[in-house]
C-alpha atoms as a PDB file:
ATOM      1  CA  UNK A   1     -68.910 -19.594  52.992  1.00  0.00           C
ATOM      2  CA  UNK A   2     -67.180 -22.980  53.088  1.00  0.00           C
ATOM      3  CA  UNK A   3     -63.544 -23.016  54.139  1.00  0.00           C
ATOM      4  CA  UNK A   4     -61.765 -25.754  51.818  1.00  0.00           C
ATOM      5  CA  UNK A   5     -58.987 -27.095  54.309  1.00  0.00           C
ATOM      6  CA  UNK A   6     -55.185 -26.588  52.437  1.00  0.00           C
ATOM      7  CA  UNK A   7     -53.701 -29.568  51.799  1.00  0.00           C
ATOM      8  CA  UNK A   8     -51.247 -31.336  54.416  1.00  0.00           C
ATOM      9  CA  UNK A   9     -47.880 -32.605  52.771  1.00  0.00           C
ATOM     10  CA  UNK A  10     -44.926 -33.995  55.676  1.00  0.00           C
ATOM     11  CA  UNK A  11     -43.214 -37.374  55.259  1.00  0.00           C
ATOM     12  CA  UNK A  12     -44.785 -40.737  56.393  1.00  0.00           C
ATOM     13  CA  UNK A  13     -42.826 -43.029  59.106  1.00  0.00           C
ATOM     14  CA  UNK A  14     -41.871 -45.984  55.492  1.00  0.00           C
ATOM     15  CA  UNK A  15     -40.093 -42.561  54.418  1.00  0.00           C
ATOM     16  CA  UNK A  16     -38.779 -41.373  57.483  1.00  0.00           C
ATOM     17  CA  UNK A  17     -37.060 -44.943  57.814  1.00  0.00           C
ATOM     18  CA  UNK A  18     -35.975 -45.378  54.545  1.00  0.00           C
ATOM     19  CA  UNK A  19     -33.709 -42.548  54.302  1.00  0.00           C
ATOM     20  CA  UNK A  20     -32.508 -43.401  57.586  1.00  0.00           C
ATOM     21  CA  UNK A  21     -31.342 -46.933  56.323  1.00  0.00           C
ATOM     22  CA  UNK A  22     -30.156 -45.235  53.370  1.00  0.00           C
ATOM     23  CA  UNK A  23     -28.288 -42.718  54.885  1.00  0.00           C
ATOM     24  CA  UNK A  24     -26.989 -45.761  57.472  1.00  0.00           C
ATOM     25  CA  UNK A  25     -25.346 -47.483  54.661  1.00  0.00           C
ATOM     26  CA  UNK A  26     -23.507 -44.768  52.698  1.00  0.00           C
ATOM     27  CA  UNK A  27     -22.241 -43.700  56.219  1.00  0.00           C
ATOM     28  CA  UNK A  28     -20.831 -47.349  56.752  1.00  0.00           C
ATOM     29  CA  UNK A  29     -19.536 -47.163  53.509  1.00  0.00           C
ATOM     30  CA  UNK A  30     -18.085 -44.062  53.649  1.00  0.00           C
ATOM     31  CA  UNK A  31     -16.037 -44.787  57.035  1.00  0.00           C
ATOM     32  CA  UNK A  32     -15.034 -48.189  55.468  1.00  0.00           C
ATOM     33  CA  UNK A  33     -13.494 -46.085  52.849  1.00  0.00           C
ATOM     34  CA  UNK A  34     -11.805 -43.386  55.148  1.00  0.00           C
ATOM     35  CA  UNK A  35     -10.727 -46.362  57.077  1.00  0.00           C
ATOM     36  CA  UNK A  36      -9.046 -48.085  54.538  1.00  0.00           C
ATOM     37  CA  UNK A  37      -7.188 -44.926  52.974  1.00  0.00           C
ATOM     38  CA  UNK A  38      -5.673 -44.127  56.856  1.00  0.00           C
ATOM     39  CA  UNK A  39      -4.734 -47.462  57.556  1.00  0.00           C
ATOM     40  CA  UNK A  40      -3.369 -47.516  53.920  1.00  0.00           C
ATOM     41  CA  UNK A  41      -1.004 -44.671  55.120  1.00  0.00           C
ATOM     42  CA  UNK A  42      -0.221 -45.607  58.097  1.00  0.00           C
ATOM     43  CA  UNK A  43       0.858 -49.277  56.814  1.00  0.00           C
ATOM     44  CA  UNK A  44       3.157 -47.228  53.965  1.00  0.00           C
ATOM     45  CA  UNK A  45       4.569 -44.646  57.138  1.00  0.00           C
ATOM     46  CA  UNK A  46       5.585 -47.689  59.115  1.00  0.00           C
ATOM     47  CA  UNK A  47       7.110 -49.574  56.261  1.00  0.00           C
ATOM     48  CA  UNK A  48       9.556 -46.232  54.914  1.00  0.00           C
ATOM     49  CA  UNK A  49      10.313 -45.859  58.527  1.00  0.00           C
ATOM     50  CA  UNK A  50      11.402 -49.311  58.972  1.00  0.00           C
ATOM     51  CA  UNK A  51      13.385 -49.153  55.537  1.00  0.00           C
ATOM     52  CA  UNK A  52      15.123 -45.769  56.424  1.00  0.00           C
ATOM     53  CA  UNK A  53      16.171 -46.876  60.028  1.00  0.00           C
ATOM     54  CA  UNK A  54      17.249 -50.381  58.291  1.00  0.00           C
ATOM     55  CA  UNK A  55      19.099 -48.504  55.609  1.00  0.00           C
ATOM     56  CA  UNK A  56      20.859 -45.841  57.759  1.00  0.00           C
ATOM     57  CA  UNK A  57      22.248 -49.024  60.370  1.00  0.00           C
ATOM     58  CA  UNK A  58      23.580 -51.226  57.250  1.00  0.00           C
ATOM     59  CA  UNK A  59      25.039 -48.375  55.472  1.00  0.00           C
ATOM     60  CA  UNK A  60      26.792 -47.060  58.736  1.00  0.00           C
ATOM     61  CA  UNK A  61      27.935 -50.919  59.713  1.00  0.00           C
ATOM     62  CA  UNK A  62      29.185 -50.494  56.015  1.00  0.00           C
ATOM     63  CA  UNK A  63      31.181 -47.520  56.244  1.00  0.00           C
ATOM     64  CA  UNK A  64      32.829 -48.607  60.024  1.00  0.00           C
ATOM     65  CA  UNK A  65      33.702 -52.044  59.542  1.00  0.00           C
ATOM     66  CA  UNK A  66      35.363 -51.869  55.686  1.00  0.00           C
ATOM     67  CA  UNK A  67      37.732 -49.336  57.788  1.00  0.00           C
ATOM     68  CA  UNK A  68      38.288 -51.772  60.926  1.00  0.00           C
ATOM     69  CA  UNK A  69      41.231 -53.875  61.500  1.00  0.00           C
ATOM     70  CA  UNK A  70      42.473 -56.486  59.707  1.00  0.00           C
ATOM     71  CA  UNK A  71      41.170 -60.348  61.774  1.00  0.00           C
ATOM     72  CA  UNK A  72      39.839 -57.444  64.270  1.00  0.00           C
ATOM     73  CA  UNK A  73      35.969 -58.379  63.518  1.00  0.00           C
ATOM     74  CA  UNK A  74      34.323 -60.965  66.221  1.00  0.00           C
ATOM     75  CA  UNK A  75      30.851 -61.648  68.340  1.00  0.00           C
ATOM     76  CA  UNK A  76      30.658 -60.382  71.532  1.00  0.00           C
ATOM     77  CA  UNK A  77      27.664 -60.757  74.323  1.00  0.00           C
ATOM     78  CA  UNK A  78      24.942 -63.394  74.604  1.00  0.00           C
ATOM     79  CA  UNK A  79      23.426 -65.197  71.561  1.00  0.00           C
ATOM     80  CA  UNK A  80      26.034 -63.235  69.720  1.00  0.00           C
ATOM     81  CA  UNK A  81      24.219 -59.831  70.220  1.00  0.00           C
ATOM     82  CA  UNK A  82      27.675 -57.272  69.612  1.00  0.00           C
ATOM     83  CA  UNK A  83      29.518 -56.860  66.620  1.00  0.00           C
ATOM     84  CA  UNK A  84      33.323 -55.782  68.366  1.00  0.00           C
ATOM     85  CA  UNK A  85      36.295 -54.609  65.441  1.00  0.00           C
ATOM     86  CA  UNK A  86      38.748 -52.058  66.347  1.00  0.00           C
ATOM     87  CA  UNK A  87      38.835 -48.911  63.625  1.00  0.00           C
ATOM     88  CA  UNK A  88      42.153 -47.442  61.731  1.00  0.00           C
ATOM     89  CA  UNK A  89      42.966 -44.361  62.488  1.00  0.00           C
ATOM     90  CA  UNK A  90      45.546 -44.491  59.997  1.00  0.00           C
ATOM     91  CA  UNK A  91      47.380 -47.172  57.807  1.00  0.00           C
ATOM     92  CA  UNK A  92      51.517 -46.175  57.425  1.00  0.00           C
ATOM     93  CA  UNK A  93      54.221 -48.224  55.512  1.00  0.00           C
ATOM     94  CA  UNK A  94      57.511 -48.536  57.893  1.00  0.00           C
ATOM     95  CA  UNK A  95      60.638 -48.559  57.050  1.00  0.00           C
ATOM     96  CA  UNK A  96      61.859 -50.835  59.271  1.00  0.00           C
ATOM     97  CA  UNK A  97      60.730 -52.828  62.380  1.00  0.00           C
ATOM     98  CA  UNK A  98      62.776 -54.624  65.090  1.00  0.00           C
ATOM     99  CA  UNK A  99      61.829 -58.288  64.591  1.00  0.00           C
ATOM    100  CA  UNK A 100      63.968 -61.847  65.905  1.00  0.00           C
ATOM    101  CA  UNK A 101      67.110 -61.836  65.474  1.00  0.00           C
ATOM    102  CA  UNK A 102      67.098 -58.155  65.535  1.00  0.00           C
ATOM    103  CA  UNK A 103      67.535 -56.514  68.894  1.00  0.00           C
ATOM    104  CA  UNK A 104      64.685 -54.299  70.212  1.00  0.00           C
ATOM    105  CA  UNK A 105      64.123 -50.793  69.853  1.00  0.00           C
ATOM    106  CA  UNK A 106      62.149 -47.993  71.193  1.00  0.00           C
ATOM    107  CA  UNK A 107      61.807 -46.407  67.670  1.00  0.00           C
ATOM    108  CA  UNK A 108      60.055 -47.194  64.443  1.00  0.00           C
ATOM    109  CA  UNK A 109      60.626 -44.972  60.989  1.00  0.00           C
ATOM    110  CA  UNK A 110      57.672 -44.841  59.092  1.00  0.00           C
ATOM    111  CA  UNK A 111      55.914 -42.802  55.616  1.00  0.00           C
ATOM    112  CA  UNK A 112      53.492 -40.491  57.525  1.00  0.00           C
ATOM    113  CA  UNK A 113      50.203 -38.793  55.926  1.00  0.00           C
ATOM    114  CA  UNK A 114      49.574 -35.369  55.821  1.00  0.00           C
ATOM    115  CA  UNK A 115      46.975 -35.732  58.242  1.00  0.00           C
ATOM    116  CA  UNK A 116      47.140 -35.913  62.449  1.00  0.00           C
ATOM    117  CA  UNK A 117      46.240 -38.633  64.392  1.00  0.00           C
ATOM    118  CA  UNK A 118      43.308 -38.550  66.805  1.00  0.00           C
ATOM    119  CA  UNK A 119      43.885 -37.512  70.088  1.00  0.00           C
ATOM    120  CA  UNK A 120      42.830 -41.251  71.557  1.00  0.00           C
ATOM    121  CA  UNK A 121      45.403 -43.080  69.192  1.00  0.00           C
ATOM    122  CA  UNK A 122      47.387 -44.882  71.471  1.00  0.00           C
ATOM    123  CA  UNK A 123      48.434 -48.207  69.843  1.00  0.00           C
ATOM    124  CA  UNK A 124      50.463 -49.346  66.658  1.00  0.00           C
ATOM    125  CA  UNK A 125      49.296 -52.933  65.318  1.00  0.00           C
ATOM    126  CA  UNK A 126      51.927 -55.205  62.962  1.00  0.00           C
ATOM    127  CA  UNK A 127      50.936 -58.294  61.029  1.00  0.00           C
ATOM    128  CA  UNK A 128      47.817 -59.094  63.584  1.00  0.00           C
ATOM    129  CA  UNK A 129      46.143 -62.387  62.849  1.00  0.00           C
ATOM    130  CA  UNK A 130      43.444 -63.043  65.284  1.00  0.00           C
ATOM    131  CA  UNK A 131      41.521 -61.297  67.214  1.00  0.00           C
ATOM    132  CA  UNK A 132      42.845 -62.475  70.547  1.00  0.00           C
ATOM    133  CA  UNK A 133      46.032 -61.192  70.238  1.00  0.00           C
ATOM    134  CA  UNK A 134      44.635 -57.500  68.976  1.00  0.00           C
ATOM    135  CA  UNK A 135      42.118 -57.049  71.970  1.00  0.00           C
ATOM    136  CA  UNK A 136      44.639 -58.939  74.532  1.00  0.00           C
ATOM    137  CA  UNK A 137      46.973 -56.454  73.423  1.00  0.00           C
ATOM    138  CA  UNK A 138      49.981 -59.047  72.954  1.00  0.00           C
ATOM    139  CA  UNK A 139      53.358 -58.153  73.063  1.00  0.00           C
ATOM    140  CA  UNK A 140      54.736 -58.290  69.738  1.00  0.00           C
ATOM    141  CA  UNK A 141      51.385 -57.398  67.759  1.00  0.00           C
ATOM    142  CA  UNK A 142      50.164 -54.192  69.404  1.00  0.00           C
ATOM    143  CA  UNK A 143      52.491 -52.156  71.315  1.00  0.00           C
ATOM    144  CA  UNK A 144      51.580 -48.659  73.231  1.00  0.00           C
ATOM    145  CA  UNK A 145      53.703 -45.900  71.514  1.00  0.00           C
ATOM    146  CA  UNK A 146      54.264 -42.503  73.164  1.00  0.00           C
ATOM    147  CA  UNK A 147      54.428 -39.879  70.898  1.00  0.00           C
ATOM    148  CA  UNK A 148      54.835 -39.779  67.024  1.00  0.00           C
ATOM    149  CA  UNK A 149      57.984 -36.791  65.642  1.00  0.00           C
ATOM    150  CA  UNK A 150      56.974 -35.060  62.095  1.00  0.00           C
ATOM    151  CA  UNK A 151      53.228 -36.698  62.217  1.00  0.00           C
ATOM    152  CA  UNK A 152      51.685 -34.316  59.567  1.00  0.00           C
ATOM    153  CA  UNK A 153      54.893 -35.133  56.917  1.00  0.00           C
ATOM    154  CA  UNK A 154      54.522 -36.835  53.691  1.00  0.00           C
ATOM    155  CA  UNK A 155      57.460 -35.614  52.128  1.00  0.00           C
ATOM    156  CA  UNK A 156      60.113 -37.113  54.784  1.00  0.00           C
ATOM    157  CA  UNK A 157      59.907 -40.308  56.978  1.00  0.00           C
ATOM    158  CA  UNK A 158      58.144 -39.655  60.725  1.00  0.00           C
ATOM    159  CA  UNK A 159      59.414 -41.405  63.784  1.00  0.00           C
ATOM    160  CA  UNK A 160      57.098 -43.733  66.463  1.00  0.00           C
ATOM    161  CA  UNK A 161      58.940 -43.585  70.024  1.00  0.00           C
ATOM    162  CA  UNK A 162      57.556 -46.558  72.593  1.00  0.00           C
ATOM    163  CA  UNK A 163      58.473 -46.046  76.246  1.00  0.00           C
ATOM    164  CA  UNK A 164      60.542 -48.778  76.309  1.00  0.00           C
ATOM    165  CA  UNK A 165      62.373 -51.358  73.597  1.00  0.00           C
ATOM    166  CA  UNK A 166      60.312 -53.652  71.803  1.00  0.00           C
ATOM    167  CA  UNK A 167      60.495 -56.192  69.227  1.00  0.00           C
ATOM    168  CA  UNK A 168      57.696 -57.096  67.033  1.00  0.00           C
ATOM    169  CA  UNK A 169      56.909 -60.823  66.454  1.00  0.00           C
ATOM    170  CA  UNK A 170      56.804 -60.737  62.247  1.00  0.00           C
ATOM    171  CA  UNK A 171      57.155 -58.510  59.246  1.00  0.00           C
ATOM    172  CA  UNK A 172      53.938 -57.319  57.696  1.00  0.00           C
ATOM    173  CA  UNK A 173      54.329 -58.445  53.553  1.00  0.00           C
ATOM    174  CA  UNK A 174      53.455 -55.409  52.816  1.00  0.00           C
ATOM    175  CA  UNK A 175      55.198 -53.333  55.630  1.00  0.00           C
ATOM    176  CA  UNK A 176      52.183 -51.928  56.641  1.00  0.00           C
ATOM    177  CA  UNK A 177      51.681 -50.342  60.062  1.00  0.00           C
ATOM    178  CA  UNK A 178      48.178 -49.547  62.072  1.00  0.00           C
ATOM    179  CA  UNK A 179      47.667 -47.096  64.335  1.00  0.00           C
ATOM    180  CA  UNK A 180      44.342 -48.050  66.353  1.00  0.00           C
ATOM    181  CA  UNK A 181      42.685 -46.838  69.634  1.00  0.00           C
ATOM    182  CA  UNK A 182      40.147 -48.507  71.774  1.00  0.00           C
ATOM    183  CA  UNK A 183      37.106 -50.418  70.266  1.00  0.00           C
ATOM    184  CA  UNK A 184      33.856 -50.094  68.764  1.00  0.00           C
ATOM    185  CA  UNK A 185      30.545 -52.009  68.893  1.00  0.00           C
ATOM    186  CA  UNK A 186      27.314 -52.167  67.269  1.00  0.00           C
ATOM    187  CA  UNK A 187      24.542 -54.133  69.924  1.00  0.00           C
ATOM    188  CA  UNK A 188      21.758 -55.189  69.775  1.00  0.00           C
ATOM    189  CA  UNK A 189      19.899 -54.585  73.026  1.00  0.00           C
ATOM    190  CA  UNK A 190      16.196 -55.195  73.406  1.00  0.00           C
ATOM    191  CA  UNK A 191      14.450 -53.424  70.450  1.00  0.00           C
ATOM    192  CA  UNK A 192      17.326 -50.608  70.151  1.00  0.00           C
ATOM    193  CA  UNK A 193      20.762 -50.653  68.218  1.00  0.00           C
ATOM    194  CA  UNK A 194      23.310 -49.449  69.985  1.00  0.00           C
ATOM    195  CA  UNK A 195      27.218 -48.271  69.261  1.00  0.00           C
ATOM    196  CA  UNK A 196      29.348 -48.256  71.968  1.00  0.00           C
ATOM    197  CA  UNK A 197      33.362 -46.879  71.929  1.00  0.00           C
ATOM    198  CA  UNK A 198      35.925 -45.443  74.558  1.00  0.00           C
ATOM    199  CA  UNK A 199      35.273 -47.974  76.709  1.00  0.00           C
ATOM    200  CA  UNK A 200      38.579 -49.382  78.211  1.00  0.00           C
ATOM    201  CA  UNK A 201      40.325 -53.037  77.910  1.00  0.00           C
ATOM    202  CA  UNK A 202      38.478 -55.374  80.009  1.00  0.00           C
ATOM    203  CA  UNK A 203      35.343 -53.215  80.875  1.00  0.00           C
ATOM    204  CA  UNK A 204      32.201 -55.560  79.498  1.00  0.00           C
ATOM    205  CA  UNK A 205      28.634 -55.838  81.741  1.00  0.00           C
ATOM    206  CA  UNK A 206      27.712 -59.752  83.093  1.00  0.00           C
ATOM    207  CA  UNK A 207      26.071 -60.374  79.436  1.00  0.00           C
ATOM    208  CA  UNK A 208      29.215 -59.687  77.132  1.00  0.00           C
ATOM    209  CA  UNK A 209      28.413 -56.195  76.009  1.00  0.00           C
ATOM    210  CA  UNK A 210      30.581 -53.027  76.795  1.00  0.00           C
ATOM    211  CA  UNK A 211      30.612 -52.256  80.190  1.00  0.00           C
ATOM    212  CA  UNK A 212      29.539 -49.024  82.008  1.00  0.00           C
ATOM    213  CA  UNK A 213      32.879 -46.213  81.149  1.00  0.00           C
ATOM    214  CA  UNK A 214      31.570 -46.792  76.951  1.00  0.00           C
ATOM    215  CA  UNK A 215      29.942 -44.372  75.309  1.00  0.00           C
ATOM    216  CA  UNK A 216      26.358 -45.442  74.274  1.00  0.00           C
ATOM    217  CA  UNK A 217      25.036 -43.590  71.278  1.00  0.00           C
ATOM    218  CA  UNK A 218      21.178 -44.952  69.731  1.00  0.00           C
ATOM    219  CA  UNK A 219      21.741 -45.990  66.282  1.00  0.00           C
ATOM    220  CA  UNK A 220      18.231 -48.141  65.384  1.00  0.00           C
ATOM    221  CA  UNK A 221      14.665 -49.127  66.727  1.00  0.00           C
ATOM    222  CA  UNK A 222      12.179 -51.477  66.294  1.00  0.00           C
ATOM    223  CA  UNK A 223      14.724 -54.389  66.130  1.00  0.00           C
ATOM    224  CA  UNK A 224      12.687 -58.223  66.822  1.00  0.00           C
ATOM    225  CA  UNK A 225      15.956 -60.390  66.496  1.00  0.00           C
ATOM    226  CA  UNK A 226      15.398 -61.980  70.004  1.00  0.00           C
ATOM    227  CA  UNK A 227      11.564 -61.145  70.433  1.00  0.00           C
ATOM    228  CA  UNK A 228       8.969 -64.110  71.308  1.00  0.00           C
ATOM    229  CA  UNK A 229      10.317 -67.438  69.906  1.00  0.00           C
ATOM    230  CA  UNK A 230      12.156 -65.726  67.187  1.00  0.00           C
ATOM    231  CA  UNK A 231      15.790 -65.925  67.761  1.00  0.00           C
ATOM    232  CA  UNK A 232      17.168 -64.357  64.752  1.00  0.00           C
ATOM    233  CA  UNK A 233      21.219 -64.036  65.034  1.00  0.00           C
ATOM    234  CA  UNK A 234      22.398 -60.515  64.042  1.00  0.00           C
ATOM    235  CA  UNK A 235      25.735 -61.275  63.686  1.00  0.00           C
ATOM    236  CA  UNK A 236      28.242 -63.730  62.101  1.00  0.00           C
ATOM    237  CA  UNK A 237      31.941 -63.677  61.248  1.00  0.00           C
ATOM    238  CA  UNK A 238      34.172 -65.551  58.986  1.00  0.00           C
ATOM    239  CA  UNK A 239      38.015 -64.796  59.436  1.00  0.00           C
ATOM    240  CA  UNK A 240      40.132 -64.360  55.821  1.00  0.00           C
ATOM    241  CA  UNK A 241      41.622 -67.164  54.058  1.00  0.00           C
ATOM    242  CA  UNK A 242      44.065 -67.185  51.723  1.00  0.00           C
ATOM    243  CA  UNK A 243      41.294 -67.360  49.196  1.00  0.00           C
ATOM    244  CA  UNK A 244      38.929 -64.262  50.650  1.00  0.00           C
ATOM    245  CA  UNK A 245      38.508 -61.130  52.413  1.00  0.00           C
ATOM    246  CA  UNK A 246      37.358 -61.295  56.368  1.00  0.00           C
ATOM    247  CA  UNK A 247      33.457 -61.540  56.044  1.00  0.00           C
ATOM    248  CA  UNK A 248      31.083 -59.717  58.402  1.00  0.00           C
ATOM    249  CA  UNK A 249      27.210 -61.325  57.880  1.00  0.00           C
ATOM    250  CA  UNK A 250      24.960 -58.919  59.196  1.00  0.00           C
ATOM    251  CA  UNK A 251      20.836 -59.933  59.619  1.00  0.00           C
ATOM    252  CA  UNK A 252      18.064 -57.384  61.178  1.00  0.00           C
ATOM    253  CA  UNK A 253      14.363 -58.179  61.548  1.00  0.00           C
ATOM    254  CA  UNK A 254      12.610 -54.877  61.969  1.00  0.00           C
ATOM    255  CA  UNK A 255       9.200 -54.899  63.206  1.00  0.00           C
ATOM    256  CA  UNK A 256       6.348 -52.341  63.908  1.00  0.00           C
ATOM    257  CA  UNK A 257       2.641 -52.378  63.815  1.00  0.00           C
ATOM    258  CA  UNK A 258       1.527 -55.358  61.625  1.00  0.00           C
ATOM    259  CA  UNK A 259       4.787 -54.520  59.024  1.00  0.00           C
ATOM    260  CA  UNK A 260       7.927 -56.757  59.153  1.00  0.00           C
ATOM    261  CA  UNK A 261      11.157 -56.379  56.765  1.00  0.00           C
ATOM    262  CA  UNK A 262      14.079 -58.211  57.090  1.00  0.00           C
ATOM    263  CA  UNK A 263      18.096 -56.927  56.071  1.00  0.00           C
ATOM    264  CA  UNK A 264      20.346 -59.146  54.911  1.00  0.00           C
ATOM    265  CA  UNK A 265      24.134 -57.548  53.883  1.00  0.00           C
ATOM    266  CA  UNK A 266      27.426 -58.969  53.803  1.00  0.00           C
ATOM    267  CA  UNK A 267      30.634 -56.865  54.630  1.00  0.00           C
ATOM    268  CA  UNK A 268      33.942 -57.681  53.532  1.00  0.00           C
ATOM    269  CA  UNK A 269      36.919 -56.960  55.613  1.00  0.00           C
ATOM    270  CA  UNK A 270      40.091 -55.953  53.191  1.00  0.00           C
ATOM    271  CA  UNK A 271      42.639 -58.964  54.175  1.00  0.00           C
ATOM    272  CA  UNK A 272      45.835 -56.921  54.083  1.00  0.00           C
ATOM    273  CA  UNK A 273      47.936 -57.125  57.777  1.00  0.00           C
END
């Protein structure tokens, strides 16, 4: 009996390579693909982040500095790095101030709101018109007051007492009053936005910005106004004319990864002392 040997199947070594080669190149392919779609993402997670933190600092600038002090608004630090204005706590019409030839008095009658002032409200501001005179606290423009009779009335006139006589140095045209407290600032510091406030008169670091008894709160990242040779200025003011409102210019270069988006906004300052 003859034994007919079965017949041997396998794959050759021409095979054995060319599925490897095959397999080679829809594995490149495939990575090039998952590649692409997670740097796709990531590109589109760093650009919304960029827009929201960009969005939430102009829209909060926005809100703070329509509501600051009349000629308040001005550049503090180096390169211009600070944006200073000093916030309303509340906008009164007087009755009547003590102003040349007048003689000075230790009381002003004003129309109160219904609401309270904040605890830190220590100053009343007449007819300011530059910013020297409202942060120097001048005589005549912003006076210390020490305590405010019938503050929450809107139906009867409420009564500022000051500690001692004093005699403002002009009339508002619209007999408007401020009451105001200390300061607030928006900085730029490294990548980082940061608002300062409570800091006292007088207390600023070597480089301009608020000094060291502020209150430092983290508004923004990612900021490349002063990074390499780029020397982008964040901040620019325009004082009011006769013509226009105060004008805050306000320009942020956010960077991160390979994504770069630049804010541009414009805030106007309501010209009414």
């Amino acid at each position: 009996m003859v034994n007919v040997p079965k017949k041997q199947t396998g794959f050759t070594l021409v095979e054995l390579v060319t599925v490897i080669v095959i397999l080679g190149v829809l594995g490149t392919g495939i990575s090039s693909f998952l590649r692409f779609g997670t740097k796709t993402y990531t590109d589109s997670s760093d650009r919304e982040a960029l827009i929201s933190t960009g969005r939430f600092l102009v829209e909060r600038l926005n809100r703070e500095v329509r509501h600051a002090l009349p000629n308040s608004i001005r550049t503090i630090g180096d390169d211009d790095q600070c944006l200073e204005f000093m916030p309303i706590d509340k906008s009164v019409i007087y009755l009547d101030i003590p102003v040349a030839p007048e003689p000075a008095s230790n009381s002003v009658e004003v129309l109160m709101l219904n609401e309270a002032l904040s605890t830190n409200t220590n100053y009343v501001s007449v007819y300011a018109l530059n910013s020297d005179d409202i942060y120097n606290r001048a005589s005549g423009v912003v006076e210390a007051f020490s305590s405010v009779v019938n503050s929450n009335a809107n139906d009867s006139p409420s009564t500022i007492n000051f500690a001692s006589n004093v005699q403002f140095n002009a009339e508002s045209p619209t007999n408007r009053l401020y009451f105001i407290s200390n300061p607030v600032s928006f900085c730029i510091e490294n990548s980082n936005v940061y608002r300062y406030q409570n800091y006292t008169d007088g207390d600023y670091a070597a480089n301009g910005i608020p000094g060291t008894s502020a209150t430092r709160v983290l508004m923004a990242q990612y900021l490349a106004n002063f990074s390499g040779t780029v020397n982008l200025a964040p901040f620019q003011t325009f004082p009011a004319t006769l013509q226009r409102n105060g004008l805050a210019i306000t320009r942020f270069k956010f960077a991160r990864n390979d994504e770069e988006i630049v804010f541009s906004n414009e805030i106007q300052v309501p010209n009414v002392p």
